[in-house]
N, C-alpha and C. Protein backbone atom coordinates (compact mmCIF):
# COMPACT_ATOMS: atom_id res chain seq x y z
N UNK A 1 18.56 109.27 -25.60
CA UNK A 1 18.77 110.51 -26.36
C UNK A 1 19.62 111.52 -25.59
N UNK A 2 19.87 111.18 -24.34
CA UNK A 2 21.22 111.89 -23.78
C UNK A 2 22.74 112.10 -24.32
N UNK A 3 22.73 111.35 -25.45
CA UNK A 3 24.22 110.94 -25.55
C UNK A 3 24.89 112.58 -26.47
N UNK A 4 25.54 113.23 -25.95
CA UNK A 4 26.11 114.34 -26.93
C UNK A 4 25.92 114.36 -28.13
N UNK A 5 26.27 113.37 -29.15
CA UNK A 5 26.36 113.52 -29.99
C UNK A 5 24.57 113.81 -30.75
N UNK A 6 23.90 112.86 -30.31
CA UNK A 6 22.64 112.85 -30.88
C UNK A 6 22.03 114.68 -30.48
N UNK A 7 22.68 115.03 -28.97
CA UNK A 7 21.93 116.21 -28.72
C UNK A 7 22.33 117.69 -29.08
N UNK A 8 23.88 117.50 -29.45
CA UNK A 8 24.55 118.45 -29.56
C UNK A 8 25.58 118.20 -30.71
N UNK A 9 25.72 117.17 -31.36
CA UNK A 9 26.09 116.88 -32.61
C UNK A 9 27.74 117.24 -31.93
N UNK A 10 28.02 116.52 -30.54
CA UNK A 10 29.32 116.18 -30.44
C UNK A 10 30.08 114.69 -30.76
N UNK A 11 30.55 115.10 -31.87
CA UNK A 11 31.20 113.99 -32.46
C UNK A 11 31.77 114.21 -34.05
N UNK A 12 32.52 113.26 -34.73
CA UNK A 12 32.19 112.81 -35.89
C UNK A 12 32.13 112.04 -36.63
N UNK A 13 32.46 111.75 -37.86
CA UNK A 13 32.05 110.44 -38.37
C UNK A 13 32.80 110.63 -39.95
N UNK A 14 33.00 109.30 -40.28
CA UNK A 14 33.81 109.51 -42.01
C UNK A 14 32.61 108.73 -42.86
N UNK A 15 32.61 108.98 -44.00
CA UNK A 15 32.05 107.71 -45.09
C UNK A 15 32.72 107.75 -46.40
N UNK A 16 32.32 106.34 -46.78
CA UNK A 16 33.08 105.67 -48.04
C UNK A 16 32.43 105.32 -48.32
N UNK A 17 32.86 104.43 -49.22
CA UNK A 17 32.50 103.24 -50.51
C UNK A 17 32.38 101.83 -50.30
N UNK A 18 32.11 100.98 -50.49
CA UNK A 18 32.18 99.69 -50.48
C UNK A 18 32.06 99.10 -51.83
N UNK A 19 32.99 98.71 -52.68
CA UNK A 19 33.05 98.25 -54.07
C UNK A 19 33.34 96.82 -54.28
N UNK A 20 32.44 95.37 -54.35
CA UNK A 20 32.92 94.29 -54.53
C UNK A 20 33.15 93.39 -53.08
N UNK A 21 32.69 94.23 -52.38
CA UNK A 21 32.75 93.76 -51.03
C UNK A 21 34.03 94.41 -49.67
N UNK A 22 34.63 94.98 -50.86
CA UNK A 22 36.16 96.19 -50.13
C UNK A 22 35.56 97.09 -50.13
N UNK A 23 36.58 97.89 -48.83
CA UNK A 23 35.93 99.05 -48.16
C UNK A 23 37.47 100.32 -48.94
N UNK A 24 36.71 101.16 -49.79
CA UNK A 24 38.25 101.95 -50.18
C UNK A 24 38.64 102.53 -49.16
N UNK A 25 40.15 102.63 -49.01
CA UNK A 25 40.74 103.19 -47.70
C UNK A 25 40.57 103.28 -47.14
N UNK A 26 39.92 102.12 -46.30
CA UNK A 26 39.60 102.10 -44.94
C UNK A 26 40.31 102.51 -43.89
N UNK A 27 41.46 102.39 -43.74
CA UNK A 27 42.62 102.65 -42.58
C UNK A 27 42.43 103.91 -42.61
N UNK A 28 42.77 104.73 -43.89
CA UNK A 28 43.02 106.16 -44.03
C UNK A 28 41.44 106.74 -43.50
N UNK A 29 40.93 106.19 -43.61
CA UNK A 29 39.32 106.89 -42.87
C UNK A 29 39.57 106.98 -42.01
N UNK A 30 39.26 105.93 -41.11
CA UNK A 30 39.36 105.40 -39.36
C UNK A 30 40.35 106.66 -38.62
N UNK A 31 42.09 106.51 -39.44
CA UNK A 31 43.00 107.49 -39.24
C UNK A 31 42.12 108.99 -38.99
N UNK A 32 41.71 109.48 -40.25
CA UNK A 32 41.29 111.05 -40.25
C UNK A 32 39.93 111.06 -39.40
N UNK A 33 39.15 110.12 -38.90
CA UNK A 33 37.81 109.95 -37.85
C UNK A 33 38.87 110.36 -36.55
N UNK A 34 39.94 109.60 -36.87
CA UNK A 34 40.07 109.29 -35.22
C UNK A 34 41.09 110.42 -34.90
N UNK A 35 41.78 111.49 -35.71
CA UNK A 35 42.51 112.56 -35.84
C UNK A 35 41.36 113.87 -35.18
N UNK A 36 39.95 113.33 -36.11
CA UNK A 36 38.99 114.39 -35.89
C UNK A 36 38.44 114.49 -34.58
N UNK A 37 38.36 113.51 -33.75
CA UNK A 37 37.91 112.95 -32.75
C UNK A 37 38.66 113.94 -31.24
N UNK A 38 40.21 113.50 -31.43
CA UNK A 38 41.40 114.29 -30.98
C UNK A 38 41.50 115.61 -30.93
N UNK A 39 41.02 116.60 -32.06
CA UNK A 39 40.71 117.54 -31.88
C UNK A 39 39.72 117.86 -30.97
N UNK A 40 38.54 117.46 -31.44
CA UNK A 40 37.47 117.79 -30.65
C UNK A 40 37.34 117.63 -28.98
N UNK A 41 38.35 116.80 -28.81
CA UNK A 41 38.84 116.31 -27.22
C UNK A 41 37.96 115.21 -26.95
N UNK A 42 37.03 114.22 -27.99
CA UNK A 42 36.04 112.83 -27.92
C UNK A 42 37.16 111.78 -28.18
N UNK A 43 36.94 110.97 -27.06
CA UNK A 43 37.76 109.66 -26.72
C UNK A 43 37.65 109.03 -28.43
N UNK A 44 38.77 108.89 -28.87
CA UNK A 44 38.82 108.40 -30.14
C UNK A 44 38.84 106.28 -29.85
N UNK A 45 38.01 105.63 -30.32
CA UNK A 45 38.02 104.20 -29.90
C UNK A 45 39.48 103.77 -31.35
N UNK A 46 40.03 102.82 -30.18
CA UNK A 46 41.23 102.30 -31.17
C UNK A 46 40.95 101.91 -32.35
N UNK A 47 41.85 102.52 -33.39
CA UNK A 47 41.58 101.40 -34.84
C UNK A 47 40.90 100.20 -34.86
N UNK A 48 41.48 99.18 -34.28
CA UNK A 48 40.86 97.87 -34.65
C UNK A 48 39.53 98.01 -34.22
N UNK A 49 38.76 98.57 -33.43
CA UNK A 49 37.89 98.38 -32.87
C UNK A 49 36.85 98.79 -33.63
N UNK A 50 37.04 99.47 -34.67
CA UNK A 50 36.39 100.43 -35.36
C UNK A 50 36.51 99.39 -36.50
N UNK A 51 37.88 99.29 -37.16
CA UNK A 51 37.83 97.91 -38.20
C UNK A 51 36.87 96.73 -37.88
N UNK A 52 37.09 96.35 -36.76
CA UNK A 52 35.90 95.49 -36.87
C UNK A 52 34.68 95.56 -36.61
N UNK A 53 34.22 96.28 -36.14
CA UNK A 53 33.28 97.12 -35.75
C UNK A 53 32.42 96.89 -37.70
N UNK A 54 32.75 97.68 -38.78
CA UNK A 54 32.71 98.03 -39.67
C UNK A 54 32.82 96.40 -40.56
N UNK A 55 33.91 95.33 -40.54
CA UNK A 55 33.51 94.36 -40.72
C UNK A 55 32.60 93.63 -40.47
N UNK A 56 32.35 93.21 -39.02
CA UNK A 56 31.34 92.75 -38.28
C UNK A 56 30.27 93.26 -39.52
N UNK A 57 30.10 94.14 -39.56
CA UNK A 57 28.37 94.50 -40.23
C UNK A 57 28.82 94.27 -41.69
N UNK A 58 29.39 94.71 -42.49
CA UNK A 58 29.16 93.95 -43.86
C UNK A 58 29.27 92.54 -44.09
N UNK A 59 29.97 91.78 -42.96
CA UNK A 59 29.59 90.04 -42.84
C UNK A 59 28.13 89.91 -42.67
N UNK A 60 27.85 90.88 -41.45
CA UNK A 60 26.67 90.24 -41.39
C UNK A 60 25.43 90.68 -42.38
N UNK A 61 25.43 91.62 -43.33
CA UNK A 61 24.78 91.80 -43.91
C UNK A 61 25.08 91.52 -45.54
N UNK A 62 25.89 91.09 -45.59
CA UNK A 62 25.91 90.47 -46.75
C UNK A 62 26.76 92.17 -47.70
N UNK A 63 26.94 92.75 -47.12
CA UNK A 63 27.32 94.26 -48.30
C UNK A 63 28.32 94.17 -49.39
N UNK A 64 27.95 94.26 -50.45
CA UNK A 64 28.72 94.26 -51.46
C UNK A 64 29.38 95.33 -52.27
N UNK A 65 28.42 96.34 -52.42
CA UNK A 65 28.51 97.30 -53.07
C UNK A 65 27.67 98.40 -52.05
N UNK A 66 28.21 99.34 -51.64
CA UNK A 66 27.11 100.45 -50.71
C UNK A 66 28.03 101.58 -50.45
N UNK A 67 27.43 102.72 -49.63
CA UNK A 67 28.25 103.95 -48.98
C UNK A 67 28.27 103.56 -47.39
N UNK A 68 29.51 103.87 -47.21
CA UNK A 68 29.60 103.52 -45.48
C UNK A 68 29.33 104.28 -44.74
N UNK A 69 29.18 104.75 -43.70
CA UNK A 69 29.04 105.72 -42.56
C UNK A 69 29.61 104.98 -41.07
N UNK A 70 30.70 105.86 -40.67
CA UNK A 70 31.51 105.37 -39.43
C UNK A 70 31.20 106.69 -38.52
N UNK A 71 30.13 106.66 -37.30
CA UNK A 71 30.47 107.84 -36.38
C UNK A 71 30.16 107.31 -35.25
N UNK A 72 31.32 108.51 -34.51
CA UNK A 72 31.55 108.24 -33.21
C UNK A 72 31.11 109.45 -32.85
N UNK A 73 30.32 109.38 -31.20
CA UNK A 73 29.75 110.51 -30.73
C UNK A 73 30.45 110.77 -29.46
N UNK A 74 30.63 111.45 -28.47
CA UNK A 74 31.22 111.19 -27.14
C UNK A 74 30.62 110.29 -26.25
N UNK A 75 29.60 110.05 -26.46
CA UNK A 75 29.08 108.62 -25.59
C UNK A 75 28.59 109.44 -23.94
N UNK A 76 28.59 108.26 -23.31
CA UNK A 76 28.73 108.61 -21.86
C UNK A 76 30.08 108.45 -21.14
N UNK A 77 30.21 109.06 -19.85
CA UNK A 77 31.46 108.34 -19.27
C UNK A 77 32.79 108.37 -19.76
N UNK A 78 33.18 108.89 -20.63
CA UNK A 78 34.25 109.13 -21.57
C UNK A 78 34.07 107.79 -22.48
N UNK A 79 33.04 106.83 -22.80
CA UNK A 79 32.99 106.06 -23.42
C UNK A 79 32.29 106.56 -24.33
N UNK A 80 32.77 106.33 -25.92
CA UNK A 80 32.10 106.92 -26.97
C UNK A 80 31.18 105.92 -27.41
N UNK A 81 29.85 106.40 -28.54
CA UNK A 81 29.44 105.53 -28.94
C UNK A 81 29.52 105.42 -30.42
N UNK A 82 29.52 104.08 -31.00
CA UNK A 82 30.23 104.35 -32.30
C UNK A 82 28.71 103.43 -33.06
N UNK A 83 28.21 104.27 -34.08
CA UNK A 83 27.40 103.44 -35.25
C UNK A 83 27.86 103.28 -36.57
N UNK A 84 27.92 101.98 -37.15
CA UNK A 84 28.33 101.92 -38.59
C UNK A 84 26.94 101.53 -39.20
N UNK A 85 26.73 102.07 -40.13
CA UNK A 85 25.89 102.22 -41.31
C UNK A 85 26.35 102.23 -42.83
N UNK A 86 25.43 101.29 -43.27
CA UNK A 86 25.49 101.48 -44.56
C UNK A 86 24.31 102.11 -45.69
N UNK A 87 24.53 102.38 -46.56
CA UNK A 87 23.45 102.71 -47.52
C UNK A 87 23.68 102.34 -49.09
N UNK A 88 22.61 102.51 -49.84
CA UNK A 88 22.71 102.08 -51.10
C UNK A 88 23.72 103.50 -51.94
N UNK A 89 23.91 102.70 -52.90
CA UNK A 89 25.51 103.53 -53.55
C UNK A 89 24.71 105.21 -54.27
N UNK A 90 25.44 106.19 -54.48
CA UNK A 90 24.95 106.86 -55.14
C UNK A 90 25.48 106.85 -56.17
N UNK A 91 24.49 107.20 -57.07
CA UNK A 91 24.89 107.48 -58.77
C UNK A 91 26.31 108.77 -59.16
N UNK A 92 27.34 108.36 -59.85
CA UNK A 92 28.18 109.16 -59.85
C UNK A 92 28.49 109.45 -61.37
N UNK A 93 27.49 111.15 -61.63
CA UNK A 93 27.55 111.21 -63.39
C UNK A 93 28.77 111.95 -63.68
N UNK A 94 28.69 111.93 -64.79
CA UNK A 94 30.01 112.60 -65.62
C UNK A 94 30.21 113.49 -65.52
N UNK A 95 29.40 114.58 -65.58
CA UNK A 95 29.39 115.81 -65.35
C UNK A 95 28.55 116.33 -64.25
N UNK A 96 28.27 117.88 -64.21
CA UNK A 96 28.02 118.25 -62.41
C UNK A 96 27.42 120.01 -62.96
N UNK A 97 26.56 120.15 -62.14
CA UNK A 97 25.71 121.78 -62.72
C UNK A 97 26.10 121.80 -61.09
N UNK A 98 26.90 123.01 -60.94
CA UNK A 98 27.75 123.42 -59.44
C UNK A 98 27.22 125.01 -59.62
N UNK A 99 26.50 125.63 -58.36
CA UNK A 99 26.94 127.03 -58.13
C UNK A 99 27.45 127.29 -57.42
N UNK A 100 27.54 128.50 -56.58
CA UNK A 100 28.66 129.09 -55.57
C UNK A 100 27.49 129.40 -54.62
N UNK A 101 27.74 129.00 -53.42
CA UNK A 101 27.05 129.74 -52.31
C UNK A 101 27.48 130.76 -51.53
N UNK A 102 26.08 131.34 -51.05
CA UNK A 102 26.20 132.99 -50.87
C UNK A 102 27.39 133.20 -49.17
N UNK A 103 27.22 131.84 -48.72
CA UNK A 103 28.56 132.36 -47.06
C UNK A 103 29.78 131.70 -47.20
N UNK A 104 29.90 131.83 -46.10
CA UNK A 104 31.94 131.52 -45.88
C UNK A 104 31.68 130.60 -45.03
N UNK A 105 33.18 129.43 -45.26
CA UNK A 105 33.46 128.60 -44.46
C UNK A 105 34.78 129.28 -43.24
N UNK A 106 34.24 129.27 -41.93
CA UNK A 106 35.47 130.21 -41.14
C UNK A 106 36.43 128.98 -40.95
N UNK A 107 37.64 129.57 -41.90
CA UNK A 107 38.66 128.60 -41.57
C UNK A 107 39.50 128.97 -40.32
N UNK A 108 39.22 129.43 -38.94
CA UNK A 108 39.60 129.65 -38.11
C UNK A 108 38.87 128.99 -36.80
N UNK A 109 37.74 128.70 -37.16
CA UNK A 109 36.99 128.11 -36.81
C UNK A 109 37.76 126.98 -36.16
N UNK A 110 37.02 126.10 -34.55
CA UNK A 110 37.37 124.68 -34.07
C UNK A 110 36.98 123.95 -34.73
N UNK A 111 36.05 123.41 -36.14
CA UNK A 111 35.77 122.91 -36.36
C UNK A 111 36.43 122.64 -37.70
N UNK A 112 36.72 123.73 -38.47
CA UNK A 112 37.29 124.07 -39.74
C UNK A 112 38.24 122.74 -40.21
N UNK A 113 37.69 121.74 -41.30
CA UNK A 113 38.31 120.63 -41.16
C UNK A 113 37.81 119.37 -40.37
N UNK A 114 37.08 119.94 -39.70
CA UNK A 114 36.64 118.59 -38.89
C UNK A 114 35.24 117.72 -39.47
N UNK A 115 34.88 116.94 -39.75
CA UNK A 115 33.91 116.11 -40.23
C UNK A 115 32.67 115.52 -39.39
N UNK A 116 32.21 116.92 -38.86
CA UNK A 116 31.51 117.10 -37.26
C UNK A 116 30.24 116.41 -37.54
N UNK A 117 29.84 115.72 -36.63
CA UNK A 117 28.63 114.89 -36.47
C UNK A 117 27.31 116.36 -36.55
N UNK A 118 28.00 118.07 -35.93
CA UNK A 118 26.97 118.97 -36.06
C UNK A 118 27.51 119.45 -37.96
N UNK A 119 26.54 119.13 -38.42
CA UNK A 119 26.67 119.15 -39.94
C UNK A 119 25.57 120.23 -40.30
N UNK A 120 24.97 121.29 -39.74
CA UNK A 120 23.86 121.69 -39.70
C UNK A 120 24.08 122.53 -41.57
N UNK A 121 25.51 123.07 -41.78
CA UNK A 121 25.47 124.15 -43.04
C UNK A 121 25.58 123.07 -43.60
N UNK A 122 25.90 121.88 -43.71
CA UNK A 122 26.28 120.98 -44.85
C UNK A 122 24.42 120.64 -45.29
N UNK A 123 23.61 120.65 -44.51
CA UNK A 123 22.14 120.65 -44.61
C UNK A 123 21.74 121.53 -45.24
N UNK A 124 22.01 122.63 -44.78
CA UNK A 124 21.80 123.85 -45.44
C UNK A 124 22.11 124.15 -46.40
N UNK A 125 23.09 123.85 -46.73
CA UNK A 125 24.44 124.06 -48.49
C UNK A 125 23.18 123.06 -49.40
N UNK A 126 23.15 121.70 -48.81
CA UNK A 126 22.73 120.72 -49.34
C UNK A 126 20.85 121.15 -50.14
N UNK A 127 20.20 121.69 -49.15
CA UNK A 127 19.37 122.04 -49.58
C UNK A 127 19.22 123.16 -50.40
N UNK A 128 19.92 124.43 -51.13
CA UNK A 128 19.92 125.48 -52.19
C UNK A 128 20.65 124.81 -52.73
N UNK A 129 21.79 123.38 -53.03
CA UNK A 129 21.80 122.98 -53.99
C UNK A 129 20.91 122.34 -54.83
N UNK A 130 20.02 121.76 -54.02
CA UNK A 130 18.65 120.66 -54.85
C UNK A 130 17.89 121.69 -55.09
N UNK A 131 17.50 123.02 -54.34
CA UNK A 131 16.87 124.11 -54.76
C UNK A 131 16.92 124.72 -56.17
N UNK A 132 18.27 124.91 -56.44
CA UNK A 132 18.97 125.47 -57.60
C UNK A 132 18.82 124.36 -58.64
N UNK A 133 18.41 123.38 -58.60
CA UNK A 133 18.99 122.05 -59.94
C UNK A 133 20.07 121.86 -60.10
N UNK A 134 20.94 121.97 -58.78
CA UNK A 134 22.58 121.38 -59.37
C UNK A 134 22.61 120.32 -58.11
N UNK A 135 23.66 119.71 -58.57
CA UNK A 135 24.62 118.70 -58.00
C UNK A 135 25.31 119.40 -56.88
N UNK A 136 25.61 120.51 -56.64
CA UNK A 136 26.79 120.51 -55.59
C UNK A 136 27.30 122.05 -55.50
N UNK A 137 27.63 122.22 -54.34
CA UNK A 137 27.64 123.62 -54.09
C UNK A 137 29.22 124.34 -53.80
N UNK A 138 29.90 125.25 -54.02
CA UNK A 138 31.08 125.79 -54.01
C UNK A 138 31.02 126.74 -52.88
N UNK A 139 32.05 126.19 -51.86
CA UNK A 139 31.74 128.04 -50.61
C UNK A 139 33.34 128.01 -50.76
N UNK A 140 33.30 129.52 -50.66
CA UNK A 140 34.92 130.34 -49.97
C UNK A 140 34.59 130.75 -48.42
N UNK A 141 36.12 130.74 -48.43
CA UNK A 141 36.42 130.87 -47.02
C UNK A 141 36.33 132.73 -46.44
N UNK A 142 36.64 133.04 -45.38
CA UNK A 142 36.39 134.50 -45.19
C UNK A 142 37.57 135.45 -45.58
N UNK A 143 38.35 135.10 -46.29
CA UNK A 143 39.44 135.38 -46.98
C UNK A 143 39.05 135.93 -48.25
N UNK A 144 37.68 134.81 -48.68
CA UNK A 144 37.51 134.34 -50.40
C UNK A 144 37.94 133.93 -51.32
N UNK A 145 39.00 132.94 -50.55
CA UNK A 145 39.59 131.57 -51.45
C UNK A 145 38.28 130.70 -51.50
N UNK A 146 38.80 129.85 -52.74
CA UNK A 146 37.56 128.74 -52.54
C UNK A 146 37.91 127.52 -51.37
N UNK A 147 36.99 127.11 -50.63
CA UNK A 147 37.52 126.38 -49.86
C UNK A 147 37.33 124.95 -50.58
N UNK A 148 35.79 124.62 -50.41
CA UNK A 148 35.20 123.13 -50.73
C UNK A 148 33.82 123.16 -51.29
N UNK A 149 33.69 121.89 -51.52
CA UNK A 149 32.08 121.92 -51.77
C UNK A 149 31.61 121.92 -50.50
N UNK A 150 30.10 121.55 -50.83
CA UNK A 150 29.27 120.94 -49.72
C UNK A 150 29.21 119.60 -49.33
N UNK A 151 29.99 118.97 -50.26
CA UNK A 151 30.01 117.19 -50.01
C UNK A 151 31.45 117.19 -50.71
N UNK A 152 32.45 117.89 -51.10
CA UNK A 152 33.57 117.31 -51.71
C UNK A 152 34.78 118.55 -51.43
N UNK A 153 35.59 117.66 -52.26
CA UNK A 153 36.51 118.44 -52.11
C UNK A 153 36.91 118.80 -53.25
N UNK A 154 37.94 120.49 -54.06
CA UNK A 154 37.75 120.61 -54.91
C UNK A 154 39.23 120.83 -55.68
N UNK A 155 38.97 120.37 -56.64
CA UNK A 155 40.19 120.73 -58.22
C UNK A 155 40.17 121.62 -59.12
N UNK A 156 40.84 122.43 -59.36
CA UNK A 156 40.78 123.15 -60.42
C UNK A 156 42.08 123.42 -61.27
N UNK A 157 41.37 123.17 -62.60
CA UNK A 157 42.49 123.29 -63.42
C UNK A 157 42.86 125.44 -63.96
N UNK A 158 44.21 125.62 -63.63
CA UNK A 158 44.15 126.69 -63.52
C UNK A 158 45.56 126.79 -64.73
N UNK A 159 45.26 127.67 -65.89
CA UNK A 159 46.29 127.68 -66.91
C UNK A 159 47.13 126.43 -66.85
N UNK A 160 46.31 125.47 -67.22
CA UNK A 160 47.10 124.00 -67.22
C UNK A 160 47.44 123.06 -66.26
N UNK A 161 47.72 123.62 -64.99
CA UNK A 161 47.86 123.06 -63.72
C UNK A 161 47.00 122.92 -62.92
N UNK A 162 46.75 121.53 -62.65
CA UNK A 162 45.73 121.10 -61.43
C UNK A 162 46.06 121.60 -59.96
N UNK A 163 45.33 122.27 -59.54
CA UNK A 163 45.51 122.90 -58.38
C UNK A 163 44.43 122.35 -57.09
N UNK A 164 44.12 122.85 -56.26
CA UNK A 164 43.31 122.58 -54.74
C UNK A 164 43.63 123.56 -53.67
N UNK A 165 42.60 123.61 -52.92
CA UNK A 165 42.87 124.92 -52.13
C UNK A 165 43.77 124.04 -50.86
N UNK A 166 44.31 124.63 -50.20
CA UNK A 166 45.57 123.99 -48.84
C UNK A 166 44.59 124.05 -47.85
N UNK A 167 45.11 122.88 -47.05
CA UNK A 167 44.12 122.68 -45.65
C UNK A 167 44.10 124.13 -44.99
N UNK A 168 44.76 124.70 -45.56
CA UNK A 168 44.64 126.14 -44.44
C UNK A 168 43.69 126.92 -45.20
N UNK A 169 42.87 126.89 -45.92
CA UNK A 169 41.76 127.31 -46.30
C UNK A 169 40.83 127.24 -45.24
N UNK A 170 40.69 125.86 -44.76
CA UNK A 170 39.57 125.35 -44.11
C UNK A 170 39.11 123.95 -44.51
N UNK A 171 39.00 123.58 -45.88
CA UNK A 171 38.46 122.35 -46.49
C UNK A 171 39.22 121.44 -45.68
N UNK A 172 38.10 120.55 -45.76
CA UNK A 172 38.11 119.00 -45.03
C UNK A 172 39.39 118.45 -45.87
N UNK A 173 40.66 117.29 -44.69
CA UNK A 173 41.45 117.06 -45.09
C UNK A 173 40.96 115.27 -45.69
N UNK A 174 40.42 115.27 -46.87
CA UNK A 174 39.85 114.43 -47.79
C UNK A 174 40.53 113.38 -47.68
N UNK A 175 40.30 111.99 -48.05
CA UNK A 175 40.95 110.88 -48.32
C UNK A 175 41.44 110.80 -49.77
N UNK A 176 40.45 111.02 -50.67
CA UNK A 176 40.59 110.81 -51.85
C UNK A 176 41.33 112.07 -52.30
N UNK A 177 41.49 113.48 -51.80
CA UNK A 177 42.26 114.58 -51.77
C UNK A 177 43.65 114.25 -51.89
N UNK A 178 43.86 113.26 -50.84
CA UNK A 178 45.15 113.38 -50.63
C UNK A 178 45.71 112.41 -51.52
N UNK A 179 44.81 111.34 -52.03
CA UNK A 179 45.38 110.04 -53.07
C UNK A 179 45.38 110.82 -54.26
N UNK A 180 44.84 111.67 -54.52
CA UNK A 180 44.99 112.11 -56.18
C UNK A 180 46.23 113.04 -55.63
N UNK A 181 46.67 113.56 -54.74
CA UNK A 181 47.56 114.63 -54.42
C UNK A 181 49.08 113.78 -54.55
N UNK A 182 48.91 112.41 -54.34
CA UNK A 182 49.92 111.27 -54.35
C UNK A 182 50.37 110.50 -55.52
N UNK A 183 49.28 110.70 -56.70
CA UNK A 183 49.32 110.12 -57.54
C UNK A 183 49.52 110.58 -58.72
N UNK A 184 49.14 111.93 -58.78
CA UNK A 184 49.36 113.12 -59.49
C UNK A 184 49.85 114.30 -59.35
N UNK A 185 50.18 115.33 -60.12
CA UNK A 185 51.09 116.56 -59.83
C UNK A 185 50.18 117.53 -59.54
N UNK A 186 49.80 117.72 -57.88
CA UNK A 186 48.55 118.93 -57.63
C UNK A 186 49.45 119.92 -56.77
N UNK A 187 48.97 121.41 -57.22
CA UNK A 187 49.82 122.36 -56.91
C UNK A 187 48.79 122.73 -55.75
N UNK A 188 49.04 122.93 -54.45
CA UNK A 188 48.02 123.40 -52.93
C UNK A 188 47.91 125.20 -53.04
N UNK A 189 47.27 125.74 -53.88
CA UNK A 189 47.62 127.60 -54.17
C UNK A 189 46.09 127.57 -53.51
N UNK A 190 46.05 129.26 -53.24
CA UNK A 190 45.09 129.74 -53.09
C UNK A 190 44.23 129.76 -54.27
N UNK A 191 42.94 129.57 -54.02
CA UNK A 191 42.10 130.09 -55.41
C UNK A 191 41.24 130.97 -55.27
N UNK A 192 41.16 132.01 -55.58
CA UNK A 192 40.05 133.56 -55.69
C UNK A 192 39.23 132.88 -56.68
N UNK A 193 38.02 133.89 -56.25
CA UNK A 193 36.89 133.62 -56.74
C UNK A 193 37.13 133.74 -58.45
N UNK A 194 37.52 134.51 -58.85
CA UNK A 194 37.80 134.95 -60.76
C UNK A 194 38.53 134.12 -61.10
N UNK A 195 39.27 132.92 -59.94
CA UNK A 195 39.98 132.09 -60.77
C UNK A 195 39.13 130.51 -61.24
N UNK A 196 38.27 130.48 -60.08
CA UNK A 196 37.74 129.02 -60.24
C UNK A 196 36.31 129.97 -61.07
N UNK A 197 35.52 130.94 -61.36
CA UNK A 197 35.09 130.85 -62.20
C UNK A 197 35.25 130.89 -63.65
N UNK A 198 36.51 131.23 -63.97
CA UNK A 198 36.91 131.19 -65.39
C UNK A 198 37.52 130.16 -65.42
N UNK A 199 38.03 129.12 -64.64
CA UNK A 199 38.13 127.68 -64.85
C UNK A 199 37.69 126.90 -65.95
N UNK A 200 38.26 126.49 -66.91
CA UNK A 200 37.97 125.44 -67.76
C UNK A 200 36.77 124.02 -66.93
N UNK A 201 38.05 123.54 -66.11
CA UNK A 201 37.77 122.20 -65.94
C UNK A 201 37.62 122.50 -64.05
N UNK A 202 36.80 122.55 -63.48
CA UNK A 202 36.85 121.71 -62.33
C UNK A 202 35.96 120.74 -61.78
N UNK A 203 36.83 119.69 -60.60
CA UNK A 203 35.88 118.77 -60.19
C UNK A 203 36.21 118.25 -59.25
């Protein structure tokens, strides 16, 4: 129980999907783990090592369908330690009962963006969302753009145009953020609070 990460939540970690026995974007994970890692100044372990690392265990467990979890902690010695985990899938409904929470994400912050193994507000967010009966929680940044959820990242349709707040908000630089940002026409604007609540559509 010495190891940083377990004591001081130095580290971080990505998760996904596993659909059919494929891992979605796997590379692009590993990439933004091991980007996050770099920041933090934690010995990032090479790609492959991590690819297989992450194979290795759905061979051996047979995984077909699940949520992944890839984290790396600083380890000892400048040697990190890396656990892959899996879990059973979560249910993903159609719709979503979202409120806004009462603090700010400091996008100035060392961490701002980073997918930190110390997750302590994402606990916190997480719990006045199940408090409240919703799905998922909305914070702005100290600006009072919207940044992100508490587990996602966010869209809003604003007079017709799909929009998202810019990494310079603060919000985590998403995988799936950036594939809908590739695949579709998303405008990166600021969003004030009066805009994402009179929002038609967000998600």
């Amino acid at each position: 129980m010495d190891d940083p990460g377990f004591v001081v939540g130095d580290g971080a970690f990505t998760t996904t999907v596993v659909r059919a026995g494929r891992v979605f974007a796997l590379a692009r994970h590993l990439a933004r783990l091991r980007d996050n890692l770099v920041r933090l100044g934690v010995a990032a372990p090479p790609e492959q090592e991590l690819t297989e690392a992450v194979e290795s265990l759905l061979r051996t467990d047979a995984v077909t369908d699940a949520k992944l979890r890839v984290s790396v902690s600083a380890g000892f010695g400048g040697r990190p330690t890396v656990v892959v985990a899996h879990f059973p899938p979560s249910p993903q409904p159609d719709t979503a009962v979202v409120i806004t929470l009462p603090w700010r994400r400091h996008e100035h912050s060392p961490l701002a963006g980073v997918k930190s193994l110390s997750f302590g507000e994402w606990a916190v967010g997480h719990r006045q969302v199940l408090a409240a009966g919703a799905d998922e929680g909305l914070i702005a940044n100290t600006a009072g753009d919207l940044c992100e959820g508490v587990g996602s990242n966010v869209f809003v349709v604003l007079d017709g145009v799909l929009c998202t707040p810019p990494l310079v908000s603060g919000c985590l630089a998403g995988v799936a953020r950036a594939i809908v940002g590739e695949v579709m026409d998303v405008r990166e604007t600021p969003c004030r609070s009066r805009c994402w609540t009179r929002s038609a559509r967000l998600f």
